[in-house]
C-alpha atoms as a PDB file:
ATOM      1  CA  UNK A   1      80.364  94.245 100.894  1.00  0.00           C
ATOM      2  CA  UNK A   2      81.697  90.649 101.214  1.00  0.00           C
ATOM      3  CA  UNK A   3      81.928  90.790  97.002  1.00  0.00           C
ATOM      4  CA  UNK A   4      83.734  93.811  97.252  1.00  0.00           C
ATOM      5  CA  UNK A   5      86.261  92.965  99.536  1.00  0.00           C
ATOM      6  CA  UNK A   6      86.543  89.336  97.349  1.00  0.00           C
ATOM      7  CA  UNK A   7      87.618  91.672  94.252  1.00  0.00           C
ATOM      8  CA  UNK A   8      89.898  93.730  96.141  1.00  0.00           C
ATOM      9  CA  UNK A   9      91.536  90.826  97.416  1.00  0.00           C
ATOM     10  CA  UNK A  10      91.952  88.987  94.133  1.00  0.00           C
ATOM     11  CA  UNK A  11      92.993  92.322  92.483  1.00  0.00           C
ATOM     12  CA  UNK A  12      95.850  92.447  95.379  1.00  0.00           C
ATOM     13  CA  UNK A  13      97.236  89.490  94.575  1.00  0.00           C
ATOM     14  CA  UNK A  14      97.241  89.725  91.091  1.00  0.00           C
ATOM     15  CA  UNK A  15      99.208  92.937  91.328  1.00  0.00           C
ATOM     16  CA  UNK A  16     101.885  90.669  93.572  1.00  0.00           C
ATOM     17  CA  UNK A  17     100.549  90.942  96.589  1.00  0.00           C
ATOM     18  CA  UNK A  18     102.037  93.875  98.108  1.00  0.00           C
ATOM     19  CA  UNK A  19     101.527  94.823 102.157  1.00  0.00           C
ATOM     20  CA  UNK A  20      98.885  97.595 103.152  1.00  0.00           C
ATOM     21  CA  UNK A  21     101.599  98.884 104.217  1.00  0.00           C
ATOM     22  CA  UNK A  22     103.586  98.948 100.893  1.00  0.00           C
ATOM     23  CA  UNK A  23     100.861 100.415  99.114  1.00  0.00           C
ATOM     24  CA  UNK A  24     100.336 103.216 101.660  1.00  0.00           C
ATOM     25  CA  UNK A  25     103.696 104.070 101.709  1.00  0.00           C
ATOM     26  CA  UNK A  26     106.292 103.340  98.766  1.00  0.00           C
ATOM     27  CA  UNK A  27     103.055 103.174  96.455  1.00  0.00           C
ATOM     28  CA  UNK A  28     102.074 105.828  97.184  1.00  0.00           C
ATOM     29  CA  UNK A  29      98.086 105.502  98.040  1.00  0.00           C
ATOM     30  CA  UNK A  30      96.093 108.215  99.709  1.00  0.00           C
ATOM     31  CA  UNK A  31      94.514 106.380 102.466  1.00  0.00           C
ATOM     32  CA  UNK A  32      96.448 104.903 105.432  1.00  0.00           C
ATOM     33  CA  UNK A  33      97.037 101.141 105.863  1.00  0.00           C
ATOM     34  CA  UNK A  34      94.994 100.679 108.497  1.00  0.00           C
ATOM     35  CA  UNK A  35      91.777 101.734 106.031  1.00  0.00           C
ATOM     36  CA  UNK A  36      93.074  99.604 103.485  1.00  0.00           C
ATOM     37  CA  UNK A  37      92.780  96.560 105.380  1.00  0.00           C
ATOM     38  CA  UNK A  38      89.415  97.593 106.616  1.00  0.00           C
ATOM     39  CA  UNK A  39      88.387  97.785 102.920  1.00  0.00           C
ATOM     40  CA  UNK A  40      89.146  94.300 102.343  1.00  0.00           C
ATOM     41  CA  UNK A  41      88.099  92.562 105.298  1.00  0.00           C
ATOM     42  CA  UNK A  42      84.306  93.514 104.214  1.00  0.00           C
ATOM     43  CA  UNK A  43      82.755  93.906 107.617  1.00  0.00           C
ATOM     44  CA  UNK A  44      82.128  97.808 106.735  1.00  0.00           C
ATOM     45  CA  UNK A  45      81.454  99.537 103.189  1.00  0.00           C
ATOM     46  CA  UNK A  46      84.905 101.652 103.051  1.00  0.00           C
ATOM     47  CA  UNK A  47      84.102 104.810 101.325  1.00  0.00           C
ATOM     48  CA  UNK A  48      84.888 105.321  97.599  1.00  0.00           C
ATOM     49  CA  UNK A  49      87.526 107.174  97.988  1.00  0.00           C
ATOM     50  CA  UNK A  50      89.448 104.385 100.183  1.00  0.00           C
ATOM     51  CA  UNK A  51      88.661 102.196  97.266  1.00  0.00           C
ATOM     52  CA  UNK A  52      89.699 103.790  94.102  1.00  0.00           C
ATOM     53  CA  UNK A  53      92.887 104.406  96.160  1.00  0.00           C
ATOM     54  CA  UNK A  54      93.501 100.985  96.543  1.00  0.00           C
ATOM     55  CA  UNK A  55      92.837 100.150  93.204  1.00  0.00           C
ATOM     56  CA  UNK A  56      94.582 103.138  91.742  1.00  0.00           C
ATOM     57  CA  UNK A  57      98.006 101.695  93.328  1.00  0.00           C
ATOM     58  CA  UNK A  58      97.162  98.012  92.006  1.00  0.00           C
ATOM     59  CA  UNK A  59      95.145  97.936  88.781  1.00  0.00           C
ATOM     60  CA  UNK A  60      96.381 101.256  87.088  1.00  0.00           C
ATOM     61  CA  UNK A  61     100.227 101.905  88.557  1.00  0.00           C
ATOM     62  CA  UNK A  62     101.095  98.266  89.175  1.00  0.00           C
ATOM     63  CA  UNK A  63      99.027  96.102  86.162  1.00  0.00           C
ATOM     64  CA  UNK A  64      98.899  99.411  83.485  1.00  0.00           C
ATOM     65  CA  UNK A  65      95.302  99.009  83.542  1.00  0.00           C
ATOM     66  CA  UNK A  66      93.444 102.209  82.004  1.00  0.00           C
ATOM     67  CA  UNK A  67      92.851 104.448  84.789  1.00  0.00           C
ATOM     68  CA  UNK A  68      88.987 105.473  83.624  1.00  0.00           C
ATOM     69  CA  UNK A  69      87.901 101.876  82.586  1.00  0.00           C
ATOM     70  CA  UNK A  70      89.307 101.219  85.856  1.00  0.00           C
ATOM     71  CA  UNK A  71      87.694 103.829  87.687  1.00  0.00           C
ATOM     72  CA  UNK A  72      83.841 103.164  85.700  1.00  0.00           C
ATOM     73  CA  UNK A  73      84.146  98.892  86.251  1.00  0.00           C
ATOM     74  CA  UNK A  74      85.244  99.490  90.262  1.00  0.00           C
ATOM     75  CA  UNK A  75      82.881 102.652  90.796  1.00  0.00           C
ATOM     76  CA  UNK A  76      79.976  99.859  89.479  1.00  0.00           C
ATOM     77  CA  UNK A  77      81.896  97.534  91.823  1.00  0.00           C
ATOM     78  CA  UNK A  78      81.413  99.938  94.920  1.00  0.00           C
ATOM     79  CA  UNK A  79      77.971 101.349  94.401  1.00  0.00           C
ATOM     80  CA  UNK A  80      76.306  97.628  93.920  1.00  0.00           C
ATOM     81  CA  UNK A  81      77.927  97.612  97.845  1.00  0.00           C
ATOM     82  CA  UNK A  82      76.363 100.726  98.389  1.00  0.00           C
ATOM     83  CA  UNK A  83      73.132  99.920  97.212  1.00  0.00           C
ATOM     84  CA  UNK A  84      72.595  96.386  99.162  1.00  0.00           C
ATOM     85  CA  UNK A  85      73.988  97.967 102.162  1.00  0.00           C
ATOM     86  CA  UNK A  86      71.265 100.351 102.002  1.00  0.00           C
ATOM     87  CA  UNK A  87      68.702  98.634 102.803  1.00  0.00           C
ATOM     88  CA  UNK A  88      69.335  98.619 106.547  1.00  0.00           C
ATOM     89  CA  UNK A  89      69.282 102.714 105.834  1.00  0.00           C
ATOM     90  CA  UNK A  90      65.988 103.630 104.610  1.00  0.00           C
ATOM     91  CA  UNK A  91      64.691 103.235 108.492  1.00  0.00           C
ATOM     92  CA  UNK A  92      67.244 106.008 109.491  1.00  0.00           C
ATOM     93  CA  UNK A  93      65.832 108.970 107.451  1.00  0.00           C
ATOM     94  CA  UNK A  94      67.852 108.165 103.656  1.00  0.00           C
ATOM     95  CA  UNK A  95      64.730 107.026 101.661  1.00  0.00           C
ATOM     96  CA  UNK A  96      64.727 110.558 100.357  1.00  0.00           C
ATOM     97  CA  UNK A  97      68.151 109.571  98.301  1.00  0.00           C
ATOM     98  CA  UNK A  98      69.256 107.510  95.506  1.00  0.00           C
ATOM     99  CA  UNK A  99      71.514 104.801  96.663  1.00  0.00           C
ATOM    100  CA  UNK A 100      74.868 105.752  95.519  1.00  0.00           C
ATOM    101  CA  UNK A 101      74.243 109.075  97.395  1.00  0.00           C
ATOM    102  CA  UNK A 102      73.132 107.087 100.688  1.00  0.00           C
ATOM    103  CA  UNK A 103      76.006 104.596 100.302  1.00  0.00           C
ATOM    104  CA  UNK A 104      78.309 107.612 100.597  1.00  0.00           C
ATOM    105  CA  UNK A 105      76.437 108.913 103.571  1.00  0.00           C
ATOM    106  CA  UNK A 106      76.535 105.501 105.027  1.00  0.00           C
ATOM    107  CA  UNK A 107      80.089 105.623 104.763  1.00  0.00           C
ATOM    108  CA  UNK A 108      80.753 109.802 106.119  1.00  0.00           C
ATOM    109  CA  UNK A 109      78.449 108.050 109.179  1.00  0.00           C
ATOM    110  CA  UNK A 110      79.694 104.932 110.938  1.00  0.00           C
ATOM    111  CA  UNK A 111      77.799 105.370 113.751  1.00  0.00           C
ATOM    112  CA  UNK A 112      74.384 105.589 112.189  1.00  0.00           C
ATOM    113  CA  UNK A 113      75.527 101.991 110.038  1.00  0.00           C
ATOM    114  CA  UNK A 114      75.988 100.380 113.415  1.00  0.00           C
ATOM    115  CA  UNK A 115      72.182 101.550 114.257  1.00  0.00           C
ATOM    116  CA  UNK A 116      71.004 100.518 110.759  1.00  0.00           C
ATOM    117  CA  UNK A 117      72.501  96.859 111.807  1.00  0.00           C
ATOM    118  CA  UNK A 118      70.453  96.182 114.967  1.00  0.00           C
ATOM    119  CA  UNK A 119      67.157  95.635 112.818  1.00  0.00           C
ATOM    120  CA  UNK A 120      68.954  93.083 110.566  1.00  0.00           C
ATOM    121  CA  UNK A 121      71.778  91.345 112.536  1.00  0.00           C
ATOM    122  CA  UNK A 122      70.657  88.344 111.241  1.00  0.00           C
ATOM    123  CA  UNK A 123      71.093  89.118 107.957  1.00  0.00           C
ATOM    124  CA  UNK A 124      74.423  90.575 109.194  1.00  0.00           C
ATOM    125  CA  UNK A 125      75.609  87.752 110.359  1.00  0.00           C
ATOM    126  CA  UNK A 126      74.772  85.791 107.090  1.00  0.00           C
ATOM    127  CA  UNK A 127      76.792  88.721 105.067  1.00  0.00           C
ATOM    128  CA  UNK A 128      79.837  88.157 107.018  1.00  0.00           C
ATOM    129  CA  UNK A 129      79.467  83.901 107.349  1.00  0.00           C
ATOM    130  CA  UNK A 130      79.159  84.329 103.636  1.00  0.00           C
ATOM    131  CA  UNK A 131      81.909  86.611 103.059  1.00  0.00           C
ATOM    132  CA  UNK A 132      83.948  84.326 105.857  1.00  0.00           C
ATOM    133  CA  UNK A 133      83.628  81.529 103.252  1.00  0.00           C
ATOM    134  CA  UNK A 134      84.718  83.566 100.316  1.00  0.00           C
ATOM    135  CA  UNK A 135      87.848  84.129 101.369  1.00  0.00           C
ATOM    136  CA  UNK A 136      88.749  81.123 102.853  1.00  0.00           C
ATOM    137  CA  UNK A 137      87.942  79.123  99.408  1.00  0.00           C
ATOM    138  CA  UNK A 138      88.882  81.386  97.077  1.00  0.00           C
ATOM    139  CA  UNK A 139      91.585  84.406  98.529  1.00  0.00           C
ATOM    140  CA  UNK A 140      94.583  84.084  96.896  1.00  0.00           C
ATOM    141  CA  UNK A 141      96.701  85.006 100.118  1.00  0.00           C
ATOM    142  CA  UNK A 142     101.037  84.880  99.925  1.00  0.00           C
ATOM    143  CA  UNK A 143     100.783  84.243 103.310  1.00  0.00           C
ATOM    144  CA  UNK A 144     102.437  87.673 104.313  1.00  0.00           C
ATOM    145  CA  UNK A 145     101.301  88.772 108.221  1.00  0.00           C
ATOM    146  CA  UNK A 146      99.073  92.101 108.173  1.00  0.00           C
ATOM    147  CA  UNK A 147      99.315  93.516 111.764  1.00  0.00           C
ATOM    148  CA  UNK A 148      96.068  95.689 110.990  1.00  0.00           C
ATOM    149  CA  UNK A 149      93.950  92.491 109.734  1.00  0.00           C
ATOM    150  CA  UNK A 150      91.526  90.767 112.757  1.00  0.00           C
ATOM    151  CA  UNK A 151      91.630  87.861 110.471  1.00  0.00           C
ATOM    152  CA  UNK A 152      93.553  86.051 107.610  1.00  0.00           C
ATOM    153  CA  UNK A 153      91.989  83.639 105.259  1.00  0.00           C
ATOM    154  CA  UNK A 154      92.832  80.442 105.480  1.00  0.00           C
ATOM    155  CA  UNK A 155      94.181  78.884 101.837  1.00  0.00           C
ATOM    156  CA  UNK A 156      91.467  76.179 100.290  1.00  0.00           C
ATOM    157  CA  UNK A 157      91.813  72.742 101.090  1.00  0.00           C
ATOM    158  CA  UNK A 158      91.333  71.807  97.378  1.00  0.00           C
ATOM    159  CA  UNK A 159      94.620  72.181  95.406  1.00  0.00           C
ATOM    160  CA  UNK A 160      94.964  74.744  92.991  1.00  0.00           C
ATOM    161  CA  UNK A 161      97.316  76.463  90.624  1.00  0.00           C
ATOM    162  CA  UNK A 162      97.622  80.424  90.261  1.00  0.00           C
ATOM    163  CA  UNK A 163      99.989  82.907  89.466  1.00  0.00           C
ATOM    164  CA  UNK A 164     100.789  86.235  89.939  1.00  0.00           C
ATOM    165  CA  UNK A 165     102.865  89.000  87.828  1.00  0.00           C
ATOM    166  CA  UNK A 166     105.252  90.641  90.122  1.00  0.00           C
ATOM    167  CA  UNK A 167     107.665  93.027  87.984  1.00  0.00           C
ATOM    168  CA  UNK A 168     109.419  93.508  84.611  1.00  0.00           C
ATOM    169  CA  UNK A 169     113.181  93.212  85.906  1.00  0.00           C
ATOM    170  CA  UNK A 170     114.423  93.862  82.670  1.00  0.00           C
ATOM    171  CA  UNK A 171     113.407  96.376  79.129  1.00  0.00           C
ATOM    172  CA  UNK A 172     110.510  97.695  80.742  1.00  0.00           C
ATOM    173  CA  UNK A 173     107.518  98.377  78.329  1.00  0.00           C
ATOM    174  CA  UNK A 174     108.838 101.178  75.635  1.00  0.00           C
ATOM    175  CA  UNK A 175     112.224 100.452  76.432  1.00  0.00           C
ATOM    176  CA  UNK A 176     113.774 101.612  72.964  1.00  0.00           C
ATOM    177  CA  UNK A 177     116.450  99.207  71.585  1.00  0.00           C
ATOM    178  CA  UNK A 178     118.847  99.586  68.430  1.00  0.00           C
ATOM    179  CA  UNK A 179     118.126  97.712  65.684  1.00  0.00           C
ATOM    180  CA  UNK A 180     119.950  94.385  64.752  1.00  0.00           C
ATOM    181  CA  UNK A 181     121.054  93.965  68.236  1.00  0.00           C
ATOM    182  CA  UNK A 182     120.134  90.990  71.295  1.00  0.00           C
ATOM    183  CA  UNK A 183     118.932  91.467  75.038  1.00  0.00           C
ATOM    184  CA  UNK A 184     117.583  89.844  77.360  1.00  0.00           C
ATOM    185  CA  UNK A 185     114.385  89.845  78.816  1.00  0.00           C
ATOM    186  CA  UNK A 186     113.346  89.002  82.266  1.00  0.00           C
ATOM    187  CA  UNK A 187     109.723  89.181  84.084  1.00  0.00           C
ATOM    188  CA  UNK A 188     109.512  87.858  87.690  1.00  0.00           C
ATOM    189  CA  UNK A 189     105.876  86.453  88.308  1.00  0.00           C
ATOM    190  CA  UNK A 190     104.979  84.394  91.419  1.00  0.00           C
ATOM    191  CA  UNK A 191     103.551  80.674  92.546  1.00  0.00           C
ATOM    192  CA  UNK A 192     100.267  81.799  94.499  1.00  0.00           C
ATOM    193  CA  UNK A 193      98.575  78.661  94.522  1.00  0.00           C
ATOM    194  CA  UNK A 194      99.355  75.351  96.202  1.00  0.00           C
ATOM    195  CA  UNK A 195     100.425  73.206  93.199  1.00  0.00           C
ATOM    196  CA  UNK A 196     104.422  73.143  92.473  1.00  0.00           C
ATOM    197  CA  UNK A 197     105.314  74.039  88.759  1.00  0.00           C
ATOM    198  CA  UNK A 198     107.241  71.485  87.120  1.00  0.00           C
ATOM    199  CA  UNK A 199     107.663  70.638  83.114  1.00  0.00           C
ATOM    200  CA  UNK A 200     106.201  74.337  82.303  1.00  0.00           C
ATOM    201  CA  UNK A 201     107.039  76.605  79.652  1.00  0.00           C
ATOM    202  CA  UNK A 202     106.574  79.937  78.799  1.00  0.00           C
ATOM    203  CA  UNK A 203     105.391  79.099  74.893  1.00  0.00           C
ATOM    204  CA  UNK A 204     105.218  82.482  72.425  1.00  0.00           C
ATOM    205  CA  UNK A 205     101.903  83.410  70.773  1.00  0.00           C
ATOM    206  CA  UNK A 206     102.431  85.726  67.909  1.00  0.00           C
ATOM    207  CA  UNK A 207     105.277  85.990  65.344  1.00  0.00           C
ATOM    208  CA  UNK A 208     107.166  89.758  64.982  1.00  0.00           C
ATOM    209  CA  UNK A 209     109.967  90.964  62.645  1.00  0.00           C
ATOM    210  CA  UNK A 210     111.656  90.464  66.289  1.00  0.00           C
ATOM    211  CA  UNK A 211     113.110  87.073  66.805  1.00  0.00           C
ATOM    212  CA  UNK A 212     112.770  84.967  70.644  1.00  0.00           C
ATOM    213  CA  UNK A 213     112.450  81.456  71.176  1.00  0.00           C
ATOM    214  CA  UNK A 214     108.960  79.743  70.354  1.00  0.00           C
ATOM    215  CA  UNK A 215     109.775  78.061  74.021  1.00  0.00           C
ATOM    216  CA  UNK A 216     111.456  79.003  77.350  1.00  0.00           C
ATOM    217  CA  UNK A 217     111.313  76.213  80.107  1.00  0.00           C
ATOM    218  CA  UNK A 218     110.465  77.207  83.327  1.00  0.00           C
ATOM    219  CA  UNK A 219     112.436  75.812  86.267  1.00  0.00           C
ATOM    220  CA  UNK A 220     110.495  74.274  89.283  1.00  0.00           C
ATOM    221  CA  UNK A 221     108.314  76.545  91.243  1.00  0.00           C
ATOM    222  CA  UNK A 222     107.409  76.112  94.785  1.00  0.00           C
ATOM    223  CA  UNK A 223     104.207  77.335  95.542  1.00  0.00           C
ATOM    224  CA  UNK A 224     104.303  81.044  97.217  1.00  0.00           C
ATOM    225  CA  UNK A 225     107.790  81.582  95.820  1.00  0.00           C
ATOM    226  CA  UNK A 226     109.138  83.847  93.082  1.00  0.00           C
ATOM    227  CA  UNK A 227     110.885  83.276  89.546  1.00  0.00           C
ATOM    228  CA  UNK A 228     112.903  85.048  87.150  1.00  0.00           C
ATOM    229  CA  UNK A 229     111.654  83.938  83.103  1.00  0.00           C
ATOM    230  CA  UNK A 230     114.602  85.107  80.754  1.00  0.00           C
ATOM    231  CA  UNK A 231     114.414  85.574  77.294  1.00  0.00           C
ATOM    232  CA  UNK A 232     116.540  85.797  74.651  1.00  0.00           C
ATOM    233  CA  UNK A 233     115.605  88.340  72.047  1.00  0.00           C
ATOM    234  CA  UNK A 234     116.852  89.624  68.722  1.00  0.00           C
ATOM    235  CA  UNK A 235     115.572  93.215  67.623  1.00  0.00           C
ATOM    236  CA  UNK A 236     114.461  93.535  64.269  1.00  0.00           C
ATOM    237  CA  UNK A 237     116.752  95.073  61.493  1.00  0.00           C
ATOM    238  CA  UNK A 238     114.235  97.927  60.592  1.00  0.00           C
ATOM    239  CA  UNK A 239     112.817 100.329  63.100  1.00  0.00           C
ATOM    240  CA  UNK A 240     109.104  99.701  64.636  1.00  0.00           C
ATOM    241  CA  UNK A 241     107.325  98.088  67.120  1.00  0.00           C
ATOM    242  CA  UNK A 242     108.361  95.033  68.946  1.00  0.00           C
ATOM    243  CA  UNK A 243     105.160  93.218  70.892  1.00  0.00           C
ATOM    244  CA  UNK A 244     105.619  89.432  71.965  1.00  0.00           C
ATOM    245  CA  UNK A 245     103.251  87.350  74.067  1.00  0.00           C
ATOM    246  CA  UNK A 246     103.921  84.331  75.992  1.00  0.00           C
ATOM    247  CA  UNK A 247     101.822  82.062  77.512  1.00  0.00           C
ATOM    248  CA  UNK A 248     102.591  79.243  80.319  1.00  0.00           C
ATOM    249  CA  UNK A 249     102.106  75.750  78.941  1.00  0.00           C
ATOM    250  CA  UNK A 250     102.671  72.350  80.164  1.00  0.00           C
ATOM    251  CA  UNK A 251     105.561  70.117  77.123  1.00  0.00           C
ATOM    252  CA  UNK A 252     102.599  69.497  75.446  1.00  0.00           C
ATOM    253  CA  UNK A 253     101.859  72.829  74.382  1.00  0.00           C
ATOM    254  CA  UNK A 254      98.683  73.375  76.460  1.00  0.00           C
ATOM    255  CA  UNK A 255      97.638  76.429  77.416  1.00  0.00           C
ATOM    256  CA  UNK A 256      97.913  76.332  81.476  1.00  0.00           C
ATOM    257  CA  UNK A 257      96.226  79.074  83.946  1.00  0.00           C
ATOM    258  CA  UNK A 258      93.540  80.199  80.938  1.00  0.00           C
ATOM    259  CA  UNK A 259      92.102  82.868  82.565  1.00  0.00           C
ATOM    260  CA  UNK A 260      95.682  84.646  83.390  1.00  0.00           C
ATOM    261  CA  UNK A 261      96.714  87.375  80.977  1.00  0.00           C
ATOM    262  CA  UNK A 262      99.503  86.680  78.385  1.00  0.00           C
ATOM    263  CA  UNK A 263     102.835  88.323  79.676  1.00  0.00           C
ATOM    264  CA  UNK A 264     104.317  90.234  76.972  1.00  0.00           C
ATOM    265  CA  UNK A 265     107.662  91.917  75.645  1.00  0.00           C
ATOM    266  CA  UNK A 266     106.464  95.504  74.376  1.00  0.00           C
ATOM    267  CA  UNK A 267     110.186  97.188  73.295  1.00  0.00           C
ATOM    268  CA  UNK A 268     110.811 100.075  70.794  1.00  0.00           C
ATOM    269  CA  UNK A 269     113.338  99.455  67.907  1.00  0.00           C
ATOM    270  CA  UNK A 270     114.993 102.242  66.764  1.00  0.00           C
END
């Protein structure tokens, strides 16, 4: 359960790191806030349908991710939590069923999880210690105040660099352009580690009948606050599609943040 509430708090601030109560209300998940939070604080195995809820919002409205690869990699996600979590079941009269089915019993019964604890606090207490330690080290909090959270993880000692995409301000992806003509366009990503940017670039990856800049500097970062990356961009002369990556790099040219995504440019010229 501690994993599981790890993923689903990377995931959230990958997708910006929106309130519970954002994504219960203007995005629009089916669960309430307060069960969001409880999903992510890993104490209790939420049930699946609190899950895919909070990953619909994040990973499939917010990021574009594919809704069924989604739903198959974070179904996987839930039912490993399901099936360690029952093993404090099988005294309570579930050996009878597989353990996806008894995780979602566990979850439809709070009351007989509690029971199943007794038997095992120690291992209990280990879960949550070890889950405790996860998100201090590794949680990639903004530092926004959840009024339904017990607890907030405390950012790692050791400094480290992160980001997170926040929104395309400008062109959207499929925006359709004319031919032959310039724009501009703007993403706004966000500083979510503890290491200032300065001398960083966003540095283009591909070449496209659509002309942009090989480099765009980046202007100094604070850590936890927002930027606005602008790019100028000339539309091919023929109709087709326009799809541009960029990359963050130091002046060198290296490749910073390798395990971030390339942001892209994704327009339609016709």
């Amino acid at each position: 359960m501690a994993a599981l509430a790890y993923r689903l708090w990377e995931l959230k601030a990958e997708a910006g790191d929106p309130s519970f109560a954002e994504m219960a209300t203007r995005m629009g998940a089916a669960a309430s806030k307060s069960s969001l939070a409880a999903a992510a604080r890993g104490l209790v195995l939420p049930t699946w349908e609190t899950t895919w809820e909070f990953v619909r919002v994040l990973a499939v409205d917010r990021l574009g991710q594919d809704a069924e690869v989604a739903r198959r990699e974070w179904r996987a996600h839930w039912e490993r939590a399901a099936s360690a979590a029952v093993l404090s079941e099988t005294a309570e009269g579930y050996t009878d069923l597989s353990l996806a089915e008894a995780g979602v019993r566990m979850a439809q019964h709070p009351e007989r999880r509690a029971l199943a604890r007794r038997p095992v606090m120690i291992a209990a207490v280990v879960t949550v210690a070890a889950g405790a330690a996860l998100f201090t080290w590794l949680a990639p909090l903004s530092g926004k105040n959840e009024p339904t959270a017990q607890a907030t993880p405390t950012r790692a000692a050791t400094p480290y660099d992160d980001s997170a995409f926040e929104q395309d301000v400008t062109h959207p992806d499929g925006t359709v352009v004319k031919s032959g003509t310039e724009f501009t366009k703007i993403w706004r990503i966000r500083n979510t580690g503890t290491i200032p940017w300065r001398g960083r670039y966003l540095t283009r990856l591909n070449d496209t009948p659509c002309q942009a800049p090989k480099r765009v500097e980046i202007r100094v970062v604070q850590p936890g606050e927002p930027v606005d990356i602008a790019v100028r961009v000339r539309a091919s002369d023929s109709p087709g599609r326009c799809k541009i990556y960029w990359k963050m790099t130091d002046g060198t040219g290296t490749q910073l943040l390798s395990t971030k995504r390339p942001i892209f440019l994704d327009v339609v010229v016709g």
